[in-house]
C-alpha atoms as a PDB file:
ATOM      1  CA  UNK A   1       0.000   0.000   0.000  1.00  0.00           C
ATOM      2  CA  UNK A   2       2.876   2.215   0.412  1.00  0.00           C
ATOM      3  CA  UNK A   3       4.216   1.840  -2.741  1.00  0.00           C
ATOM      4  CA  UNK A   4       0.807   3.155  -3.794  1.00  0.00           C
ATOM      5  CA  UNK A   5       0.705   5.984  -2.368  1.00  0.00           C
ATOM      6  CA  UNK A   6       4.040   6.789  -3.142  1.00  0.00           C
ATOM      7  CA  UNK A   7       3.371   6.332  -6.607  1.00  0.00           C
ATOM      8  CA  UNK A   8       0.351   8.363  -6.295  1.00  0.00           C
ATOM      9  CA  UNK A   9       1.949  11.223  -4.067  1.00  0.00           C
ATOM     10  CA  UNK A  10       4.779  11.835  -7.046  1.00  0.00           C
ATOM     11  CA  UNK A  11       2.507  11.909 -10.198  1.00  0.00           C
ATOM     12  CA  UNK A  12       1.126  14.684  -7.633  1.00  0.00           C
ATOM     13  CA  UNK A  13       4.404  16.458  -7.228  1.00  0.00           C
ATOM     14  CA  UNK A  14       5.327  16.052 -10.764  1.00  0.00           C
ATOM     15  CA  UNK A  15       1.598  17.461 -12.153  1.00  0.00           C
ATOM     16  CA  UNK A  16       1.005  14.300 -14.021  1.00  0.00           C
ATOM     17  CA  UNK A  17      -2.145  13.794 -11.784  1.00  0.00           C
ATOM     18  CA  UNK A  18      -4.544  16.632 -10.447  1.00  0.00           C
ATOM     19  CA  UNK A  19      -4.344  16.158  -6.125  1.00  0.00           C
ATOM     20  CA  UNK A  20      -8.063  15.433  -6.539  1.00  0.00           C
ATOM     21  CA  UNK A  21      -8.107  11.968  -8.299  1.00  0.00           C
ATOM     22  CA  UNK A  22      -5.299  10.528  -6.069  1.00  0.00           C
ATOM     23  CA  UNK A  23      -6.819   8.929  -4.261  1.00  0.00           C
ATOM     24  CA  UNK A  24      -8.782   6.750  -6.043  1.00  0.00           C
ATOM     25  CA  UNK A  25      -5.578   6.222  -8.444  1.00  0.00           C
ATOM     26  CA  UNK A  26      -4.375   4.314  -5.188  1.00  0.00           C
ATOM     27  CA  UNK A  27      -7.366   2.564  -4.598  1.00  0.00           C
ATOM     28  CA  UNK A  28      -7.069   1.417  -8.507  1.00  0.00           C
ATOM     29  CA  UNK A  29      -4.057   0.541  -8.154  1.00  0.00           C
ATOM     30  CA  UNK A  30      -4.900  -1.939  -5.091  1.00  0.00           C
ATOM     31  CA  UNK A  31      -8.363  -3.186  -6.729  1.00  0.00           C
ATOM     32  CA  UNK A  32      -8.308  -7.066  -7.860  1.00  0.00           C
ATOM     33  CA  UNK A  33      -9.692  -6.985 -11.647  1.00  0.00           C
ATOM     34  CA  UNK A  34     -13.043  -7.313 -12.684  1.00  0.00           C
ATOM     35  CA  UNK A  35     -13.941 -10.494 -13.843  1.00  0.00           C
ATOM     36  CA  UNK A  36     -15.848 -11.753 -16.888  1.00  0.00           C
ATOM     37  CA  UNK A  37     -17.666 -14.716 -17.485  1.00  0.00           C
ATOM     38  CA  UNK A  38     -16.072 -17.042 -20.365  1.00  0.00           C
ATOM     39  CA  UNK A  39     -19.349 -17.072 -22.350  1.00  0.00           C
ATOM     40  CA  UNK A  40     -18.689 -12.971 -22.898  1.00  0.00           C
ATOM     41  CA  UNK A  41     -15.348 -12.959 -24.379  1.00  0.00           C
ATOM     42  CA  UNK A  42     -15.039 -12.344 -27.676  1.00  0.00           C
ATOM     43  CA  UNK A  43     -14.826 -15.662 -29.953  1.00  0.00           C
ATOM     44  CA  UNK A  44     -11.294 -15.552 -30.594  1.00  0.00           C
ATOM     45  CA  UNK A  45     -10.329 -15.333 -26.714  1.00  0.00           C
ATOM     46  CA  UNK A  46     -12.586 -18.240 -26.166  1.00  0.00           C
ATOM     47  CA  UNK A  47     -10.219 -19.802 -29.380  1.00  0.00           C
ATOM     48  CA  UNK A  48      -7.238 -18.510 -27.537  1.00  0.00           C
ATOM     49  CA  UNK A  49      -7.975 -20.340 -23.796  1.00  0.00           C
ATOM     50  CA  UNK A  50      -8.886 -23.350 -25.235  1.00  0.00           C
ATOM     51  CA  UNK A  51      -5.820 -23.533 -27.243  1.00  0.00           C
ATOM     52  CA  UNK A  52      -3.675 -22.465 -23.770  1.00  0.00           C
ATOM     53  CA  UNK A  53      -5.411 -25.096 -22.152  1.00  0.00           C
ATOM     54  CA  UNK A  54      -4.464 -28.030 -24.475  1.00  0.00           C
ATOM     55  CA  UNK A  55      -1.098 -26.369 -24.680  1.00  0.00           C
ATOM     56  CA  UNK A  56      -1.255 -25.341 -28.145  1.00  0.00           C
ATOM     57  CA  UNK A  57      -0.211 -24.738 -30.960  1.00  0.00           C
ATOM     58  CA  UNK A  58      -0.479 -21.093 -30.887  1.00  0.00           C
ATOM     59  CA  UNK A  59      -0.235 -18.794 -33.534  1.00  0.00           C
ATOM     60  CA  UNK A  60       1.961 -16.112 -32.680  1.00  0.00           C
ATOM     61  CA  UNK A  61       5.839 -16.562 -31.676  1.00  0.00           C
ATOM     62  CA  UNK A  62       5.520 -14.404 -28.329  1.00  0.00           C
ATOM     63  CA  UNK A  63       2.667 -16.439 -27.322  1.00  0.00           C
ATOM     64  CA  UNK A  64       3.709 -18.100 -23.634  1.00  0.00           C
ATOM     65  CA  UNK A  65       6.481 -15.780 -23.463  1.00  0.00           C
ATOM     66  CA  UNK A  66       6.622 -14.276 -19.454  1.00  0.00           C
ATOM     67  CA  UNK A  67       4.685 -11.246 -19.184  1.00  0.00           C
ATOM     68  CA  UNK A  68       6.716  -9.023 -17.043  1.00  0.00           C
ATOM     69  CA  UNK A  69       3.356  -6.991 -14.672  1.00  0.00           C
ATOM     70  CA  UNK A  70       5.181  -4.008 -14.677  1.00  0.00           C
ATOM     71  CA  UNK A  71       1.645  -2.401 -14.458  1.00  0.00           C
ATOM     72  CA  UNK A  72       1.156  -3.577 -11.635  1.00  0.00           C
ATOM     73  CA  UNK A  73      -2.770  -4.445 -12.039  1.00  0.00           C
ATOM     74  CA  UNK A  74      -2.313  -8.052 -11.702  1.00  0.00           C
ATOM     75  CA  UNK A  75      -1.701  -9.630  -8.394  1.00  0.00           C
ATOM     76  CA  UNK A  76       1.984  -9.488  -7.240  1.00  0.00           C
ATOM     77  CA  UNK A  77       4.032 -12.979  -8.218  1.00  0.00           C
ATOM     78  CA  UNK A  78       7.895 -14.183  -8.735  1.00  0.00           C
ATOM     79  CA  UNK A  79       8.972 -12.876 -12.243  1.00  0.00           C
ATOM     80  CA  UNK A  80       7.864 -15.952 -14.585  1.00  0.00           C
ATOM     81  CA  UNK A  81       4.549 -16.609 -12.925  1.00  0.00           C
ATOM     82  CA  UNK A  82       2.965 -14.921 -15.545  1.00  0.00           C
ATOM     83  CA  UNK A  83       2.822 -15.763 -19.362  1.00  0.00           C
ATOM     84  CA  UNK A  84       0.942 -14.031 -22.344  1.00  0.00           C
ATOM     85  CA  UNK A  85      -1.102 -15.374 -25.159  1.00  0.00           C
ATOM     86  CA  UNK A  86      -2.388 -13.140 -28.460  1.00  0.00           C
ATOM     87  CA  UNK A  87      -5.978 -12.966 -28.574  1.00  0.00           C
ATOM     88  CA  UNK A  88      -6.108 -12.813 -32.779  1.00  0.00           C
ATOM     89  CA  UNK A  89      -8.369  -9.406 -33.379  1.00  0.00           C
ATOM     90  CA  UNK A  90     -10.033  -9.614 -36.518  1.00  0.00           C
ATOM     91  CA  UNK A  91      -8.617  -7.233 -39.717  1.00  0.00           C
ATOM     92  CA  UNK A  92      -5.468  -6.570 -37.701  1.00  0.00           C
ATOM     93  CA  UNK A  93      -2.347  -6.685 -39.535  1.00  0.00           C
ATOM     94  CA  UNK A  94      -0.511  -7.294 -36.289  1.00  0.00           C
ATOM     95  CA  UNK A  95      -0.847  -9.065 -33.080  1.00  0.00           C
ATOM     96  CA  UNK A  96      -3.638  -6.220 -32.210  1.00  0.00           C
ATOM     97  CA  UNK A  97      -4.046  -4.837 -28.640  1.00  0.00           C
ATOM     98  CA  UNK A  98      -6.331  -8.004 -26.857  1.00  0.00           C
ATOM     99  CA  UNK A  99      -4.191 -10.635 -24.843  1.00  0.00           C
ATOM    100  CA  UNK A 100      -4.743 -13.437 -22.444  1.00  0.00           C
ATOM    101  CA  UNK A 101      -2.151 -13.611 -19.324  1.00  0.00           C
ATOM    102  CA  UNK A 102      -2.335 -16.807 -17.853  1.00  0.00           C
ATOM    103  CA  UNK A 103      -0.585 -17.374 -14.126  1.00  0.00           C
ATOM    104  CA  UNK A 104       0.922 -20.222 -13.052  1.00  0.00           C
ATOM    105  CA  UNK A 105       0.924 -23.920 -14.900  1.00  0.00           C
ATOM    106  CA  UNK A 106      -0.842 -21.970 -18.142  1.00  0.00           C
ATOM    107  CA  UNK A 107      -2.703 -25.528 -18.501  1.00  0.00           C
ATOM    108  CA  UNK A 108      -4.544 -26.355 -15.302  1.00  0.00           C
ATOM    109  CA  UNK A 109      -4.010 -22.749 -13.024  1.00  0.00           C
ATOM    110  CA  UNK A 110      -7.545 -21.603 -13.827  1.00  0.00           C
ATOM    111  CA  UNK A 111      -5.853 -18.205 -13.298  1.00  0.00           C
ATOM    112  CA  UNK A 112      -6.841 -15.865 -16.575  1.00  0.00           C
ATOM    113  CA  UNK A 113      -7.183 -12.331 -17.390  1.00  0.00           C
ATOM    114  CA  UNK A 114      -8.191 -11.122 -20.133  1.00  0.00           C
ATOM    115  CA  UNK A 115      -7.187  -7.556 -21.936  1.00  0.00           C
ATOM    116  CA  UNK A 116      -8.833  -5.961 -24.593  1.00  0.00           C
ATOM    117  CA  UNK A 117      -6.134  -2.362 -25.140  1.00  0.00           C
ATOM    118  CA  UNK A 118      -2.986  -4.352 -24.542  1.00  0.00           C
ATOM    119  CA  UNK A 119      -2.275  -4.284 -20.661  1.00  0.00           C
ATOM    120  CA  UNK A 120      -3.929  -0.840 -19.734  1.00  0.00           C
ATOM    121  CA  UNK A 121      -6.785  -3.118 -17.958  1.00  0.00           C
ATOM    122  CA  UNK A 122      -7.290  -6.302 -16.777  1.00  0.00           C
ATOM    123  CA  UNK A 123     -10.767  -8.758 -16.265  1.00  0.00           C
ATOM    124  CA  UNK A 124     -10.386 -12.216 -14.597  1.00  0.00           C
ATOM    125  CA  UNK A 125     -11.813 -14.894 -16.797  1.00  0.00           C
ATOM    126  CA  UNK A 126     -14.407 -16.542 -14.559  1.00  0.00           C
ATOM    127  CA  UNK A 127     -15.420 -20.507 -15.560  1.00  0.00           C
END
């Protein structure tokens, strides 16, 4: 929590964030993510967690590569907890902004979130 509201207290200081919203910047910050039901993703993220489930194959070559959390919105872990899977968007040319982060074993964890503008946001895939 301190770390919070040190982060909050300097985007103060520096005028990156108007005194008024502070606070509930820190209580952001120390939110779990939403969660969304697996019948509302979009097809292609329902594609996507099947495909981490089984293990594969996946599509792209960064998929299961360790996503780092330097956001900080998902739940504190060891460096490598975490791995990332493209969620294939439709008329993109490139990987596109929606991912699936998967924590733990990526193939029985249950553990999912789901982003839609690549990492600004977060929503727990609920079974």
């Amino acid at each position: 929590m301190f770390a919070r509201l040190a982060l909050a207290f300097a985007f103060v200081c520096l005028g990156i964030l108007p005194a008024a919203q502070a606070g509930a910047v820190v209580l952001a910050l120390g939110s779990p993510p939403a969660q969304i039901p697996v019948a509302e993703l979009p097809p292609e993220a329902r594609e996507t967690l099947a495909a981490i489930r089984r293990g594969g194959p996946f599509r792209y070559g960064k998929d299961g590569t360790v996503f780092g959390n330097r956001e900080g919105l998902l739940p504190q872990r060891d460096r490598g907890y975490y791995t990332e899977y493209t969620v294939r968007t439709p008329g993109a040319r490139d990987r596109g902004a929606r991912r699936i982060v998967a924590g733990g074993d990526p193939r029985s964890s249950g553990e999912y979130y789901y982003t839609a503008d690549h990492y600004q946001s977060f929503r727990r895939i609920r079974e």
